[in-house]
Protein backbone atom coordinates (compact mmCIF):
# COMPACT_ATOMS: atom_id res chain seq x y z
CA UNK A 1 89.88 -56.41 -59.19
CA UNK A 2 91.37 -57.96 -56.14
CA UNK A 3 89.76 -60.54 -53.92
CA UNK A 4 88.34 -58.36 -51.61
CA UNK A 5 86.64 -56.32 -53.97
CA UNK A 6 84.98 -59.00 -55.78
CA UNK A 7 83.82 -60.32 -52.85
CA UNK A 8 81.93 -56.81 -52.33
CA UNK A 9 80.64 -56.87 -55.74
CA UNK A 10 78.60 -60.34 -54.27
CA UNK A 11 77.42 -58.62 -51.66
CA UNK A 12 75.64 -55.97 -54.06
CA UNK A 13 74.42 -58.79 -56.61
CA UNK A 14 72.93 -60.32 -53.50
CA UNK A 15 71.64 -56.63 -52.33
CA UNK A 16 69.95 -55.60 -55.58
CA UNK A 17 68.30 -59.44 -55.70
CA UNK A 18 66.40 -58.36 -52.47
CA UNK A 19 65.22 -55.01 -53.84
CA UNK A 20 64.11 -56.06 -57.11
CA UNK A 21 61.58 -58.41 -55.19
CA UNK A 22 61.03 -55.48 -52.36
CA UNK A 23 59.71 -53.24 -55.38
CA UNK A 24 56.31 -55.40 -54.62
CA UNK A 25 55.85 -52.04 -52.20
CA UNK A 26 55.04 -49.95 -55.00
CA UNK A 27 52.61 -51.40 -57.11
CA UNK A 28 49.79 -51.68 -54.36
CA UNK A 29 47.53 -49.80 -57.11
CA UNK A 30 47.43 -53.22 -59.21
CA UNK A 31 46.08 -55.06 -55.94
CA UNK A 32 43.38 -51.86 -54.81
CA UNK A 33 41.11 -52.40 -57.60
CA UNK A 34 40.43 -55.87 -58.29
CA UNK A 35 40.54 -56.46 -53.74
CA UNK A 36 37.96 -53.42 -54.04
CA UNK A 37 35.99 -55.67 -56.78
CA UNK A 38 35.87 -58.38 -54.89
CA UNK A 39 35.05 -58.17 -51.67
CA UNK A 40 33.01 -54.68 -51.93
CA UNK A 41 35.41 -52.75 -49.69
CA UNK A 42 36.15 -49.12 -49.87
CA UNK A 43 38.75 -46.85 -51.20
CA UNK A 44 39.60 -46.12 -47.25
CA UNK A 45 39.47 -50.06 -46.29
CA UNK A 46 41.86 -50.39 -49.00
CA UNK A 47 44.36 -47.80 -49.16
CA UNK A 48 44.67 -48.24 -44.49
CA UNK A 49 46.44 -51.27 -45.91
CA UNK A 50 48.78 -49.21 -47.76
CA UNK A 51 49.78 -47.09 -44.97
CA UNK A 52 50.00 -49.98 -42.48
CA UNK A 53 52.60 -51.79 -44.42
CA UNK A 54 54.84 -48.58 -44.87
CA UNK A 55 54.57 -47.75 -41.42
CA UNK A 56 55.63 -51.27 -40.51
CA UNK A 57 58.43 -51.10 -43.27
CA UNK A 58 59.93 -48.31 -41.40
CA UNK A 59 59.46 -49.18 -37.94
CA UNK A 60 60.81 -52.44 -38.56
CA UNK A 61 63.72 -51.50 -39.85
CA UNK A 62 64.63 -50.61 -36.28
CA UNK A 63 64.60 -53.98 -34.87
CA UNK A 64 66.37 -55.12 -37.72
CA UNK A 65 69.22 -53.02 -37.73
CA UNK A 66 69.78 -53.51 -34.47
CA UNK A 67 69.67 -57.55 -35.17
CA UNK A 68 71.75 -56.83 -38.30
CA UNK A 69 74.39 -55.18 -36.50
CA UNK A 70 74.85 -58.41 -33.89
CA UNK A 71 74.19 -61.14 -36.53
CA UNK A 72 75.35 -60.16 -39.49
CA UNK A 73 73.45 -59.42 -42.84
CA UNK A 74 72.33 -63.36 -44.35
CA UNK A 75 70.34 -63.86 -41.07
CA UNK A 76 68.20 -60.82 -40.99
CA UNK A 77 66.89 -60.93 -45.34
CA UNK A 78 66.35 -65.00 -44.74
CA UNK A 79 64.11 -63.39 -41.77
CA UNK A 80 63.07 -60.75 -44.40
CA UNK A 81 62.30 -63.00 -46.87
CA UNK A 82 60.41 -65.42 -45.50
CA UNK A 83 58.36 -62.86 -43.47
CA UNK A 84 57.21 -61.19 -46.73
CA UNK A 85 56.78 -64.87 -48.45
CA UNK A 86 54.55 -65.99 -45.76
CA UNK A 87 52.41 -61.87 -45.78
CA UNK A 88 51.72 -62.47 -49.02
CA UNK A 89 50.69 -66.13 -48.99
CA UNK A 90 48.61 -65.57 -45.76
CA UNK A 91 47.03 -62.66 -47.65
CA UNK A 92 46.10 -64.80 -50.46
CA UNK A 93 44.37 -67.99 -48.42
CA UNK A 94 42.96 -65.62 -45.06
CA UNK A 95 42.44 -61.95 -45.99
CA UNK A 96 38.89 -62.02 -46.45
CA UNK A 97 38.16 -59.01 -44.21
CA UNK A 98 40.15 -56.11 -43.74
CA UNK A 99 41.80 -56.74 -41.13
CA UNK A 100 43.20 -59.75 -41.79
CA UNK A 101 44.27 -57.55 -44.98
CA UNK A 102 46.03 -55.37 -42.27
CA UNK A 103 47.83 -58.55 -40.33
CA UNK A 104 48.71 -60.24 -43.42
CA UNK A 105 49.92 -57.65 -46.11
CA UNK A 106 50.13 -54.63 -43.42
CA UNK A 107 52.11 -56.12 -40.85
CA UNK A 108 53.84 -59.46 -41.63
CA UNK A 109 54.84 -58.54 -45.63
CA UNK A 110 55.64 -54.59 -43.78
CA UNK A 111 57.84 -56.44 -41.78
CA UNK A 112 59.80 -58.70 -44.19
CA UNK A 113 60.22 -55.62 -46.43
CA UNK A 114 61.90 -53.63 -43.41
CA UNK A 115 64.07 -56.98 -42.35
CA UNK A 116 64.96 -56.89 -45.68
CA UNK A 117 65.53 -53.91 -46.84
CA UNK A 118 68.07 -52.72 -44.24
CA UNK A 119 70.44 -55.36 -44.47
CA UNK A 120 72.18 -55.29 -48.21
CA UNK A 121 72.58 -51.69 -47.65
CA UNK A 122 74.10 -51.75 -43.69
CA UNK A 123 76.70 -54.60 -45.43
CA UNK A 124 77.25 -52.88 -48.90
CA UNK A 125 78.91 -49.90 -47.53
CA UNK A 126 81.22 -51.56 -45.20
CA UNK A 127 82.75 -53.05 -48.32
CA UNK A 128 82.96 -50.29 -50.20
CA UNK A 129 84.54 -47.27 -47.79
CA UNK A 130 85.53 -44.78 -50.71
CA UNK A 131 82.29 -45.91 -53.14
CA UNK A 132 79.61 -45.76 -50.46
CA UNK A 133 77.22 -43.44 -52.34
CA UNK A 134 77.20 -45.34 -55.61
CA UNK A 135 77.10 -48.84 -54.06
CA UNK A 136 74.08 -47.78 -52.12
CA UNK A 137 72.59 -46.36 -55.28
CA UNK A 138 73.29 -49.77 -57.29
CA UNK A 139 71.60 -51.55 -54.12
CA UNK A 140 68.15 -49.27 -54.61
CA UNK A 141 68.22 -49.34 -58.05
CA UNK A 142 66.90 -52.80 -57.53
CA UNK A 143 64.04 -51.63 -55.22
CA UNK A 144 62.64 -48.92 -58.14
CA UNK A 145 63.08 -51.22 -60.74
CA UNK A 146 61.63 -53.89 -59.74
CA UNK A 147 58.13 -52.22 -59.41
CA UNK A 148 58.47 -51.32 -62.79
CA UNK A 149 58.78 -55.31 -63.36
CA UNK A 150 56.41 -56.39 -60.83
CA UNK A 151 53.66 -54.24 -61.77
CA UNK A 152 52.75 -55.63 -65.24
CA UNK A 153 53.73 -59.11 -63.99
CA UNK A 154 51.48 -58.96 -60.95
CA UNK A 155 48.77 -57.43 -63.10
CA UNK A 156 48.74 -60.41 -65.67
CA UNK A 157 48.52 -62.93 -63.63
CA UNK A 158 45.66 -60.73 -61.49
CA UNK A 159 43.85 -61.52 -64.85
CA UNK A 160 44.65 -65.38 -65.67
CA UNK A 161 44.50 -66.48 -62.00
CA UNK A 162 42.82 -64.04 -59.59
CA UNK A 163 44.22 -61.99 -56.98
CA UNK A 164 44.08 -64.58 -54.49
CA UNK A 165 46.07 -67.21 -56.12
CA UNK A 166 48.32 -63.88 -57.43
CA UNK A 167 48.93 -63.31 -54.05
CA UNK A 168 50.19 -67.04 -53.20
CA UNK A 169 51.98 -67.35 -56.30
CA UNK A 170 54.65 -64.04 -55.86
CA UNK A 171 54.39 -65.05 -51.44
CA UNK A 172 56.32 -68.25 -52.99
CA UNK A 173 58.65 -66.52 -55.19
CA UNK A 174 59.61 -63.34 -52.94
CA UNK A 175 60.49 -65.94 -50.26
CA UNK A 176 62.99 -68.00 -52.92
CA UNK A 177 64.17 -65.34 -54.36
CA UNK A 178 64.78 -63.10 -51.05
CA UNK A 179 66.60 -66.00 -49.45
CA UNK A 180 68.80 -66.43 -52.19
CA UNK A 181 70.00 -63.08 -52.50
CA UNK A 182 70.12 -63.21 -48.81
CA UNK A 183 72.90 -66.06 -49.27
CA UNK A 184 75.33 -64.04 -50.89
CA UNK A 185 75.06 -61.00 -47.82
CA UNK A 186 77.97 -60.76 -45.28
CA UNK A 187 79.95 -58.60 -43.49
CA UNK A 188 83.67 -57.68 -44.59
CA UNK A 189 86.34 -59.44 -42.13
CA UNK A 190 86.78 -57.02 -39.26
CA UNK A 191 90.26 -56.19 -39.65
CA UNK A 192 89.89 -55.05 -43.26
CA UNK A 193 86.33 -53.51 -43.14
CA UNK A 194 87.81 -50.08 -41.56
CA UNK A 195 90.36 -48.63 -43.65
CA UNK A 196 89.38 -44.97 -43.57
CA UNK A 197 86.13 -45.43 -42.21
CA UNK A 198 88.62 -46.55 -39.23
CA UNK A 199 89.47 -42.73 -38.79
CA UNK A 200 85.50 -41.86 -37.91
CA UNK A 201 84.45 -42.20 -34.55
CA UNK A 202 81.81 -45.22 -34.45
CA UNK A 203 78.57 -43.88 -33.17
CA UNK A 204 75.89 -46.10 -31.90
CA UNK A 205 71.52 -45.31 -32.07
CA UNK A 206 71.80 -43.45 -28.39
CA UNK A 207 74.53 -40.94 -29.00
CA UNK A 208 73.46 -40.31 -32.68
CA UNK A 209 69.73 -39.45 -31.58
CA UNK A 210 71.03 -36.47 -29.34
CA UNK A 211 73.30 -35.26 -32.27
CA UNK A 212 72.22 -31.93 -34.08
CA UNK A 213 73.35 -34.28 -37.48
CA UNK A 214 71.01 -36.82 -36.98
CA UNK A 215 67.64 -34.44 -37.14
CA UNK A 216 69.07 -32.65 -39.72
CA UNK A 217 69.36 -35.44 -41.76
CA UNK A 218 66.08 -36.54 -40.61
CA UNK A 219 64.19 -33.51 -41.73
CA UNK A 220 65.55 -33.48 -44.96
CA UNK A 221 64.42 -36.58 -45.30
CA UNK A 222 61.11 -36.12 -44.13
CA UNK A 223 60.58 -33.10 -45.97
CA UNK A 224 61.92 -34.54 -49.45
CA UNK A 225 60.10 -37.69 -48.92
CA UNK A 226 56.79 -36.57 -48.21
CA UNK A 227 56.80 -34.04 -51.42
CA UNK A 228 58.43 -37.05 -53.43
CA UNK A 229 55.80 -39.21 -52.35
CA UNK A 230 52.82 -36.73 -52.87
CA UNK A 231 54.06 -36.08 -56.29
CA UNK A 232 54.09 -39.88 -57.08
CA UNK A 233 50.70 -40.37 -55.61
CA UNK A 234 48.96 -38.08 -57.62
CA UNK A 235 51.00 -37.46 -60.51
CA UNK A 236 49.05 -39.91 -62.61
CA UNK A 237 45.85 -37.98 -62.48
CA UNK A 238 47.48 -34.59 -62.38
CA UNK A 239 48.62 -35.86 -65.89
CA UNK A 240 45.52 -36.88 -67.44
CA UNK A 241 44.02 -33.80 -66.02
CA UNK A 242 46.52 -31.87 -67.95
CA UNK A 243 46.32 -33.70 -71.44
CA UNK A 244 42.44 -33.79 -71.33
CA UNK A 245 41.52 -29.78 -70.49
CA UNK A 246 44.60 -28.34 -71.52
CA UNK A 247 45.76 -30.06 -75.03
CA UNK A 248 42.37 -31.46 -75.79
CA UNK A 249 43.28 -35.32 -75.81
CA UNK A 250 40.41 -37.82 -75.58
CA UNK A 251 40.30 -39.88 -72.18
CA UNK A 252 41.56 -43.09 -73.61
CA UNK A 253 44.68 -41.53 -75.18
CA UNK A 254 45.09 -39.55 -72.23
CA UNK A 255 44.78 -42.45 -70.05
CA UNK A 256 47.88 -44.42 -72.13
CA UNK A 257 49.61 -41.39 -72.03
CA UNK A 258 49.75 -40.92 -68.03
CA UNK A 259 50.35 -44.42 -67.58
CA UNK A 260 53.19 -44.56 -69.65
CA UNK A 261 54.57 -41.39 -67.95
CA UNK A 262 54.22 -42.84 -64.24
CA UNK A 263 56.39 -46.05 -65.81
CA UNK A 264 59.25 -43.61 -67.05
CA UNK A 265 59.32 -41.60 -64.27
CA UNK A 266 59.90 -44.83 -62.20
CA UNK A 267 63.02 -45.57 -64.99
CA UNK A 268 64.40 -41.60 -63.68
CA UNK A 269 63.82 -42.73 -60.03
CA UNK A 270 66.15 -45.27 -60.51
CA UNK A 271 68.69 -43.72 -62.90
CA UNK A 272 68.71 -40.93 -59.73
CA UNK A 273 69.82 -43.15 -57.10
CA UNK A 274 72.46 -44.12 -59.18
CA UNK A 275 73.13 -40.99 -60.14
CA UNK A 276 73.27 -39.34 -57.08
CA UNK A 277 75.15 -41.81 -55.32
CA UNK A 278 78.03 -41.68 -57.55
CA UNK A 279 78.03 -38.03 -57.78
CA UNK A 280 77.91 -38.02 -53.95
CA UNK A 281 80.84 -39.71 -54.10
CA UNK A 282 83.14 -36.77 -55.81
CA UNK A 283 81.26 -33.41 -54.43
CA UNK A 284 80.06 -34.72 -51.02
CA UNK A 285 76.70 -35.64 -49.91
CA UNK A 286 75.62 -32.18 -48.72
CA UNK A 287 76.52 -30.74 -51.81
CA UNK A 288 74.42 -33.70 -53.55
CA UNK A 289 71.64 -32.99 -51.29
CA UNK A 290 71.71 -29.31 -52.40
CA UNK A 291 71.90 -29.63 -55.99
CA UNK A 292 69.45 -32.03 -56.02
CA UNK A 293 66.84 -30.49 -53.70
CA UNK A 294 67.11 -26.98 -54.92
CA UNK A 295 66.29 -28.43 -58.77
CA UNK A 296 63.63 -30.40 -57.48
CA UNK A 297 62.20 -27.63 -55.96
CA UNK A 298 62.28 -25.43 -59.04
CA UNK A 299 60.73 -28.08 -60.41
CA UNK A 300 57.41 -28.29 -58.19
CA UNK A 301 57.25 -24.65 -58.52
CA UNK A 302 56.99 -24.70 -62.79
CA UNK A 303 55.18 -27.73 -62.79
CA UNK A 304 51.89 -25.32 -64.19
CA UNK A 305 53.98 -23.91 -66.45
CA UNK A 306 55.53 -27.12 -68.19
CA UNK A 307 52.03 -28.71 -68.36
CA UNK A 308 50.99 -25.67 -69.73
CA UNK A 309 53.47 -25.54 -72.95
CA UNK A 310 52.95 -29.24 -74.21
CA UNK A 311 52.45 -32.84 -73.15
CA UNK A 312 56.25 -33.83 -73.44
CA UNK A 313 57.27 -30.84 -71.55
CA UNK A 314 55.23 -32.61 -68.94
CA UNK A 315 56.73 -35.83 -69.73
CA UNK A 316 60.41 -34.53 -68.97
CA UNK A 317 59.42 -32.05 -66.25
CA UNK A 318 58.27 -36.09 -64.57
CA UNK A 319 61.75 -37.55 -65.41
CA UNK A 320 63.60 -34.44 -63.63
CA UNK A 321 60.93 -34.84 -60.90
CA UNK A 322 61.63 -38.84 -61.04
CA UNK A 323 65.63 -38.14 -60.91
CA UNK A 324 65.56 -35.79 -58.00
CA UNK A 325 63.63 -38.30 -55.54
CA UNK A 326 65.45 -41.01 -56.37
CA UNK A 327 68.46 -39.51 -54.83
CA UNK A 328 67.10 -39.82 -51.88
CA UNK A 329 67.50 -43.56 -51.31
CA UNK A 330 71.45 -43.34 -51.97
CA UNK A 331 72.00 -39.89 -50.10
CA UNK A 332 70.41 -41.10 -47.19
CA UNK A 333 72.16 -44.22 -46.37
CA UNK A 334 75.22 -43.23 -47.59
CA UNK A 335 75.10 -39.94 -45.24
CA UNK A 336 74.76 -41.75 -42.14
CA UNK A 337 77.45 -44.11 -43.19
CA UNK A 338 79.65 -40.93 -43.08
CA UNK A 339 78.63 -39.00 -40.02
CA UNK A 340 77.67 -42.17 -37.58
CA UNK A 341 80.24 -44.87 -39.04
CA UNK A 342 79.53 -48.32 -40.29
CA UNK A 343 79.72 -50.63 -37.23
CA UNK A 344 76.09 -49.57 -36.34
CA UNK A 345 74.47 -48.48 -39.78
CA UNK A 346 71.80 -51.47 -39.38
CA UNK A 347 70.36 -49.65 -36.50
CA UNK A 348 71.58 -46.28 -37.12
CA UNK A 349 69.59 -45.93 -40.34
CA UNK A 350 66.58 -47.88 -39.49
CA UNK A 351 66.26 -44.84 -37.30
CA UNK A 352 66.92 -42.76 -40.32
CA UNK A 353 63.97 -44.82 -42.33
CA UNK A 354 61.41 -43.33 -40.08
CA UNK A 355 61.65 -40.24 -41.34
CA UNK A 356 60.64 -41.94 -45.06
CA UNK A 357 57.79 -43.55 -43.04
CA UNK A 358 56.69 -40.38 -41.78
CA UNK A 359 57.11 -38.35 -44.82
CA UNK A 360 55.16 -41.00 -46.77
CA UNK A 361 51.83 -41.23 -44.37
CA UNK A 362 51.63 -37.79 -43.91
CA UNK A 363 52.41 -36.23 -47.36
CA UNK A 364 49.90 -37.97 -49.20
CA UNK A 365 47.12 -37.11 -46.95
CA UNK A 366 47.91 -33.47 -46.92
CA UNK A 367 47.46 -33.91 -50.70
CA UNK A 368 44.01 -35.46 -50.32
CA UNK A 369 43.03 -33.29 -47.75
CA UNK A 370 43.62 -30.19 -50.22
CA UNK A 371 42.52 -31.34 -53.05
CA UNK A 372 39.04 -32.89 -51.70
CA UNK A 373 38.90 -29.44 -50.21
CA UNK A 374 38.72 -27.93 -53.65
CA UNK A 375 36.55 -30.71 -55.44
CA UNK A 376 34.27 -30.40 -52.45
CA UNK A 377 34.11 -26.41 -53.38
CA UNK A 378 33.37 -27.03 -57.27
CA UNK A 379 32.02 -30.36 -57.78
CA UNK A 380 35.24 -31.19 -59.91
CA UNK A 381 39.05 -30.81 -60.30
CA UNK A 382 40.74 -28.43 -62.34
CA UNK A 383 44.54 -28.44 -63.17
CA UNK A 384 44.76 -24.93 -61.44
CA UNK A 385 43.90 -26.23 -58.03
CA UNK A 386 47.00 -28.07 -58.09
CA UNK A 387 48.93 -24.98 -58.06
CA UNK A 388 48.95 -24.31 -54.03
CA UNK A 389 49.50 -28.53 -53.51
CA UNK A 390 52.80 -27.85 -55.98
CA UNK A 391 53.68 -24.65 -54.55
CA UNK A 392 54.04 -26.23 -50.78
CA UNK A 393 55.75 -29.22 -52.24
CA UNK A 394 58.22 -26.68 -52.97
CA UNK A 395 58.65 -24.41 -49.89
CA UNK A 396 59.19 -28.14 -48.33
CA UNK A 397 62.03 -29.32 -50.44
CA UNK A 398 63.11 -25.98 -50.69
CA UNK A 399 63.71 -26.46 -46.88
CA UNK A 400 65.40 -29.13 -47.24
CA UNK A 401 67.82 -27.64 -49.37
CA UNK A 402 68.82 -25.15 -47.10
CA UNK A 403 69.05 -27.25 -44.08
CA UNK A 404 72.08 -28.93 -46.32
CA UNK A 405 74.41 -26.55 -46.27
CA UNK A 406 74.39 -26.24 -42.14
CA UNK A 407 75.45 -30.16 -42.78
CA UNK A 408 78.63 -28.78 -43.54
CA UNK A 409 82.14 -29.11 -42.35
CA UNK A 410 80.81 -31.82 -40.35
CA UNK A 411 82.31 -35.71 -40.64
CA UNK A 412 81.70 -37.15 -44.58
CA UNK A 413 82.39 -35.27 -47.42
């Protein structure tokens, strides 16, 4: 390993730092509850929050690309960080009311997560011009994985010391932690950062919005996020649904069951960013995208079946489910390194990110909207009416996978 090299290898130590403290984003459900206890808001009150900090994740990203691509990486995370340091301590001492819920976790911690987010990734690839697919799955890795940490961490000390002073306590290490990672970002020297990303014509945020490329990329996206994202968000009930009426489990056991399911799926989103990024790598990232699509979309389409035949057909039918989305968070960056070059990618795919933050407000609502259609109807869920919610899933990454192969013969692999 030459100098160079190991240099890069910092950069992604530094990158998957920021993630694993990022993956805060996914483990809102440990916060809903005991918020909802205390202060007597509702289920609507609460989740808003939700969807104001992803919104603000991806629209920041934006800004910070563009910041990113001017400054350099270490700038933008120490931004990053302390933004979502500060969201979560002001969320802790001042959210009393909903919307100071909104201002403090929505939009200051939605921020630092964006500023954050965007920058191991823009600098990771520039180091790495024949490995860009597996060092941005390494990178996101972090970000999946470190919900799975953060979750039962943030829910034990929701028990010793309140959510208040649970809130204050992670504000204080997210900013350390961030910051520290953020240390070890930089850009490659410009001479040596080309080599055959040198070949590709550098495209800045103007020219690559009026590109066919870009909104085909950004549709995929959209479309595999928002089924990914719908699955995740109701998955867990889905999956007691299915052990209680169809294989006769009592709640409690049924309960354990799901929640240990949710946990490995999140192991499978991770394994899949890895996965897919490295696979990327050797077959090309359209061919990725169509592999990976087209199973997931099998995959919706049988999900009746698999719960049907026995709980651990359920149980893998989540891993392949968890796999497939994963990719998503490798492919994506990775793609618009290759078709819009590296000296913008800050900017270029905070762009991209929108189509994540549009997938992932709209999605899950659909999937409320249907299925408090059908309780409305009956008075109660059954595992059947998740059949049409599964079934459009589908069609969507289905989509998806046929938009990849007009992503051919373009720049990338």
């Amino acid at each position: 390993m030459d100098e160079r090299e190991r240099q890069g290898w910092k950069v992604v130590l530094g990158g998957v730092l920021i993630m694993l403290m990022l993956g805060v984003t996914y483990t809102w459900s440990v916060f809903a509850g005991p918020l909802a206890e205390k202060y007597g808001w509702s289920q609507t009150e609460i989740q808003l929050a939700f969807s104001v900090m992803l919104a603000t994740f991806a629209i920041s990203m934006i800004p910070a690309g563009m910041l990113q691509d001017r400054k350099g990486p270490r700038v933008v995370a120490l931004v990053g960080g302390l933004l979502l340091g500060l969201g979560f301590i002001a969320t802790g001492l001042f959210a009393s009311s909903p919307f100071m819920l909104y201002l403090s976790y929505g939009v200051l911690a939605g921020a630092g997560v964006g500023f954050a987010y965007v920058t191991p990734l823009a600098a990771g690839v520039k180091w790495f011009a024949e490995k860009k697919g597996l060092v941005s799955g390494i990178i996101v890795f972090g970000f999946g994985f470190g919900s799975l940490l953060l979750a039962p961490l943030a829910s034990e000390l929701i028990k010793s010391q309140g959510v208040n002073q649970t809130f204050l306590l992670l504000g204080i290490a997210f900013a350390i932690v961030v910051c520290a990672g953020a240390l070890l970002l930089k850009n490659p020297p410009a001479a040596k950062a080309a080599s055959k990303s040198a070949a590709q014509n550098e495209i800045g945020p103007r020219q690559m919005l009026g590109t066919r490329q870009f909104w085909l990329l950004w549709l995929m996206f959209a479309f595999s996020a928002a089924a990914g994202l719908m699955v995740i968000g109701n998955l867990a009930t889905f999956a007691k649904l299915s052990f209680t009426s169809v294989h006769g489990m009592d709640k409690d056991a049924a309960y354990s069951l799901a929640a240990l399911a949710v946990g490995v799926l999140a192991i499978f989103n991770g394994a899949g960013r890895i996965l897919a990024g490295w696979l990327s790598d050797r077959i090309g990232r359209p061919n990725t995208m169509l592999v990976m699509f087209g199973v997931q979309a099998l995959l919706l389409a049988s999900i009746l079946f698999a719960s049907n035949l026995s709980p651990w057909a359920l149980f893998a039918w989540m891993c392949l489910v968890g796999l497939c989305f994963g990719s998503n968070f490798s492919l994506f960056p990775s793609a618009t390194a290759d078709f819009f070059g590296t000296k913008n990618m800050g900017v270029n795919y905070g762009f991209m990110f929108t189509a994540y933050g549009f997938g992932g407000i709209l999605g899950p609502q659909v999937m409320a909207y249907i299925l408090d259609a059908a309780k409305a109807s009956k008075g109660s869920l059954a595992v059947g009416d998740y059949s049409f919610p599964f079934l459009l899933l589908a069609v969507l990454v289905g989509i998806s996978a046929v938009i990849s192969l007009f992503t051919r013969g373009q720049k990338g692999k």
